[in-house]
C-alpha atoms as a PDB file:
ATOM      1  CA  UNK A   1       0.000   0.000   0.000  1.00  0.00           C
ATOM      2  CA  UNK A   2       1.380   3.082  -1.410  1.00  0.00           C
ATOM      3  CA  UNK A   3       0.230   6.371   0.628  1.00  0.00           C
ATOM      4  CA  UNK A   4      -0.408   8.532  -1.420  1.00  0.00           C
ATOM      5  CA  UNK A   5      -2.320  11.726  -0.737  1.00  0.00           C
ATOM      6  CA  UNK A   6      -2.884  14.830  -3.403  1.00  0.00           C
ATOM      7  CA  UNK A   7      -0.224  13.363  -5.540  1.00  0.00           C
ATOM      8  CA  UNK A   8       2.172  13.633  -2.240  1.00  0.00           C
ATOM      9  CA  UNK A   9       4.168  10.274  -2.490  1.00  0.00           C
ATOM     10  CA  UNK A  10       5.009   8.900   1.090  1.00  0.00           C
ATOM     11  CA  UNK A  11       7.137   6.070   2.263  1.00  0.00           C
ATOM     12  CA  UNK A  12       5.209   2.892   3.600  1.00  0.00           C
ATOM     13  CA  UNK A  13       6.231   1.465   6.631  1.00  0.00           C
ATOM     14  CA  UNK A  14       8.603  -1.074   5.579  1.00  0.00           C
ATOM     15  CA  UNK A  15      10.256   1.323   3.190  1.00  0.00           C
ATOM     16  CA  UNK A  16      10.421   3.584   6.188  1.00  0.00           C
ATOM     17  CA  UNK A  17      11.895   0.944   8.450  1.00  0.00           C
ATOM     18  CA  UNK A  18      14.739  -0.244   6.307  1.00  0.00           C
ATOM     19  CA  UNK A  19      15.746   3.763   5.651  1.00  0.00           C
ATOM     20  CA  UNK A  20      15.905   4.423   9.413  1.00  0.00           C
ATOM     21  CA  UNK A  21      17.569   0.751  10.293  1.00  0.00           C
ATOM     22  CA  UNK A  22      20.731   2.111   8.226  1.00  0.00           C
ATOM     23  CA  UNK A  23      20.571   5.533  10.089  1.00  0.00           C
ATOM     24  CA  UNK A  24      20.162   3.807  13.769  1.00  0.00           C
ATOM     25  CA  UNK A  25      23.221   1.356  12.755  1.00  0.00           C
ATOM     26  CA  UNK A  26      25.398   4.307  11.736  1.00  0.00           C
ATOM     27  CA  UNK A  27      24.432   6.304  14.873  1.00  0.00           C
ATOM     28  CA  UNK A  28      25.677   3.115  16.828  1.00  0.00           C
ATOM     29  CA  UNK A  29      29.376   3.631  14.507  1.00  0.00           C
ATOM     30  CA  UNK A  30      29.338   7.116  15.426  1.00  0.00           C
ATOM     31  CA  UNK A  31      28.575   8.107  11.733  1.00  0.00           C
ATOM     32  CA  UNK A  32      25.225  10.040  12.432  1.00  0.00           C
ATOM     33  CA  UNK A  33      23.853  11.879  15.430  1.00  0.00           C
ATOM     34  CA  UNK A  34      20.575  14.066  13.704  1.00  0.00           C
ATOM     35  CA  UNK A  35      17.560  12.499  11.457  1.00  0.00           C
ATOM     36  CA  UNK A  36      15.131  14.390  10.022  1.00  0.00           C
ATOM     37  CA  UNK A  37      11.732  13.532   7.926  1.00  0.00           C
ATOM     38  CA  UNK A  38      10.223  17.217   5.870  1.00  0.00           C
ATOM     39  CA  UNK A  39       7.668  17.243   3.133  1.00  0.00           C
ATOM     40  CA  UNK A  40       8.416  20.364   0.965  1.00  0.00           C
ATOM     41  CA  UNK A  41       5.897  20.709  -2.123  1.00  0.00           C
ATOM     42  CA  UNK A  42       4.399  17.094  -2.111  1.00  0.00           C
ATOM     43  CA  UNK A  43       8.195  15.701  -2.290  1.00  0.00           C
ATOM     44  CA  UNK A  44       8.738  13.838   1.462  1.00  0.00           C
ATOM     45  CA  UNK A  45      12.894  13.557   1.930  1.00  0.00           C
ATOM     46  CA  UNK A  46      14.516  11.491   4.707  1.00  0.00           C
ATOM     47  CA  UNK A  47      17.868  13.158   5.715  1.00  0.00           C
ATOM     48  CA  UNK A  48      21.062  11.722   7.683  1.00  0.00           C
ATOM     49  CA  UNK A  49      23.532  14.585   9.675  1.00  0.00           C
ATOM     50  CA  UNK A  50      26.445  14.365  11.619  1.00  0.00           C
ATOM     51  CA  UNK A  51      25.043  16.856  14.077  1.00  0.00           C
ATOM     52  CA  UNK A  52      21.931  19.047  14.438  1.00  0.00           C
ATOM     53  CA  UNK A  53      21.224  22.444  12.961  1.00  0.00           C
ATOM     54  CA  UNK A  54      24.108  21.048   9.801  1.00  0.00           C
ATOM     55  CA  UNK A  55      23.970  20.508   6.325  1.00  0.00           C
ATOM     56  CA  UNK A  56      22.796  16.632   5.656  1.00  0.00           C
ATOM     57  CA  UNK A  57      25.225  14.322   4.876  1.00  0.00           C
ATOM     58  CA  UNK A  58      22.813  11.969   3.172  1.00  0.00           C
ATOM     59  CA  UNK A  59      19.091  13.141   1.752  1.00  0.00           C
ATOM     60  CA  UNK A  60      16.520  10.206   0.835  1.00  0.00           C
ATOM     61  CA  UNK A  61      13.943  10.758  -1.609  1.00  0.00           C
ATOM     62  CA  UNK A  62      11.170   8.164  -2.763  1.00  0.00           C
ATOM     63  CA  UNK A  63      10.006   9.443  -6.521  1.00  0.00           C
ATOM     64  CA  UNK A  64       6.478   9.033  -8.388  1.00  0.00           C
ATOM     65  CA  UNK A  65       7.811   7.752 -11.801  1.00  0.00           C
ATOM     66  CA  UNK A  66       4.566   5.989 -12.853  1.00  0.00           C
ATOM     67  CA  UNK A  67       0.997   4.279 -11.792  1.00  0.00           C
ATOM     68  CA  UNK A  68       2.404   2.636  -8.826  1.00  0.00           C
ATOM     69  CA  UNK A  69       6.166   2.918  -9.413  1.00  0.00           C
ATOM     70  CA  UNK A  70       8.331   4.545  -7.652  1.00  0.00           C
ATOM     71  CA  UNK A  71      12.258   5.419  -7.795  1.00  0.00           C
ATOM     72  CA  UNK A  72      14.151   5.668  -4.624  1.00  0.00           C
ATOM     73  CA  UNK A  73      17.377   8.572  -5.032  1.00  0.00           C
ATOM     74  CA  UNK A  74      19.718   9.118  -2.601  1.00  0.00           C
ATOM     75  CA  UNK A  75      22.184  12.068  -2.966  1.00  0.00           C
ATOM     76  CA  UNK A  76      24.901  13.958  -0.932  1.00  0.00           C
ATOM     77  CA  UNK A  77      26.923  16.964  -1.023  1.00  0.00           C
ATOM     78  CA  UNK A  78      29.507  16.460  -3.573  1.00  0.00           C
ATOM     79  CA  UNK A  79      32.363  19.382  -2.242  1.00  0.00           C
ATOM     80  CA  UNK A  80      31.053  21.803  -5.456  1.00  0.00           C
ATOM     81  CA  UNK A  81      27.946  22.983  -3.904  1.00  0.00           C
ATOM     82  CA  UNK A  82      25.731  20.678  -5.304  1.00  0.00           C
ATOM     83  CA  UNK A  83      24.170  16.756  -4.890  1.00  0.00           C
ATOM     84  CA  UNK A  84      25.593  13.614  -6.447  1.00  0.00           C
ATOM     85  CA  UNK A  85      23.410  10.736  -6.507  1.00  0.00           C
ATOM     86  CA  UNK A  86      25.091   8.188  -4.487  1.00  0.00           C
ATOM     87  CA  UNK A  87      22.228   5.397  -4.617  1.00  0.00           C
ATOM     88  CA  UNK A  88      19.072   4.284  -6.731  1.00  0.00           C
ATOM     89  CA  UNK A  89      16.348   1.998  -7.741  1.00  0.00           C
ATOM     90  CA  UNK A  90      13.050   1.316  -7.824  1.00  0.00           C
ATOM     91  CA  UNK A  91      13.163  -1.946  -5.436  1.00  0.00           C
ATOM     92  CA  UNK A  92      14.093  -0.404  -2.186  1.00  0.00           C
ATOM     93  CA  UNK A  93      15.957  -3.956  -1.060  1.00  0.00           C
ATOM     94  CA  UNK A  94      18.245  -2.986  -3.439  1.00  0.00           C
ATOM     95  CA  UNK A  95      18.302   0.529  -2.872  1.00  0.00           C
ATOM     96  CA  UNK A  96      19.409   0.066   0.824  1.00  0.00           C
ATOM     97  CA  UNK A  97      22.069  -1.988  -0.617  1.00  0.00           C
ATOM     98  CA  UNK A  98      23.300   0.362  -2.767  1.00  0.00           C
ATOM     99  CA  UNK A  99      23.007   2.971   0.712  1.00  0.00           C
ATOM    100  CA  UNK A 100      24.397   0.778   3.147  1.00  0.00           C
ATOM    101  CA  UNK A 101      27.801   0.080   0.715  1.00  0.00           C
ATOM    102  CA  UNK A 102      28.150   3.751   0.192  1.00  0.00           C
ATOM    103  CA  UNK A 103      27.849   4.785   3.763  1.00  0.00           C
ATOM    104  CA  UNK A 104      30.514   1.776   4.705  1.00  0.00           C
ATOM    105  CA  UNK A 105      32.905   2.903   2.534  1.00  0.00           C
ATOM    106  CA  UNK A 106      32.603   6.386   3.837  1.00  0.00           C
ATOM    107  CA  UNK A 107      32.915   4.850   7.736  1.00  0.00           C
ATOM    108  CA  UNK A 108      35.824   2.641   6.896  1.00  0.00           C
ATOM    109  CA  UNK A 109      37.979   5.239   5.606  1.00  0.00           C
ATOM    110  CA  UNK A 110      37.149   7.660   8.510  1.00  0.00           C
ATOM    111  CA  UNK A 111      38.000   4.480  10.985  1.00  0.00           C
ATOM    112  CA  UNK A 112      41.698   4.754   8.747  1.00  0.00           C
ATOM    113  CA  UNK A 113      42.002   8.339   9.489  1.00  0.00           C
ATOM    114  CA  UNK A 114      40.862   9.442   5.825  1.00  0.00           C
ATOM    115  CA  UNK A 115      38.276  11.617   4.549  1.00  0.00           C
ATOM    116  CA  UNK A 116      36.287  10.577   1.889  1.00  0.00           C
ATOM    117  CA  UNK A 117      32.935  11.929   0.427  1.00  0.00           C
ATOM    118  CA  UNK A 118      29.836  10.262  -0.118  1.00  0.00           C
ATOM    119  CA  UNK A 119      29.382  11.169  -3.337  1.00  0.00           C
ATOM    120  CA  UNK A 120      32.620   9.862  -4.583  1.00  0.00           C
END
């Protein structure tokens, strides 16, 4: 079930739970500290910070692309003032794959004292 209000395209609860499972396991690594859920012109984004009040590190965004399909984009800040894409499909198993190897490799090389973007 889809919700779906107005042409406003919100995540179902499973989507919803397997977004906020990577967030909770990166607060756990130290990675994140500040989630936030907005709704800005019928577009609903899920965003991941290192601290409250800062830029996201990580924005989530479920898109309408047709009758009941939907394309999930993830993008972060790419050090030239705008988004890369850093994860995307329609199925959000894969998706969260896609999110979850992106975010590791990001963790791993802060763990070896290097500083890598997201979006790279």
């Amino acid at each position: 079930m889809t919700m779906k209000t107005h042409g406003k395209i919100g995540y179902r609860s499973d989507e919803f739970r397997k977004i906020f499972q990577i967030y909770s396991h990166y607060v756990y690594k130290g990675l994140f500290k500040d989630f936030s859920f907005a709704e800005i012109d019928g577009r609903y984004f899920i965003s991941f910070r290192e601290a409250a009040g800062q830029t996201p590190l990580i924005t989530v965004e479920k898109k309408s692309i047709g009758p009941d399909r939907h394309l999930f984009v993830a993008t972060a800040p790419n050090g030239h003032g705008t988004l890369g894409e850093i994860a995307r499909s329609e199925k959000i198993d894969s998706f969260v794959g896609q999110l979850k190897q992106r975010i590791e490799k990001v963790a791993l090389s802060r763990k070896n004292g290097q500083v890598i973007s997201f979006s790279k």
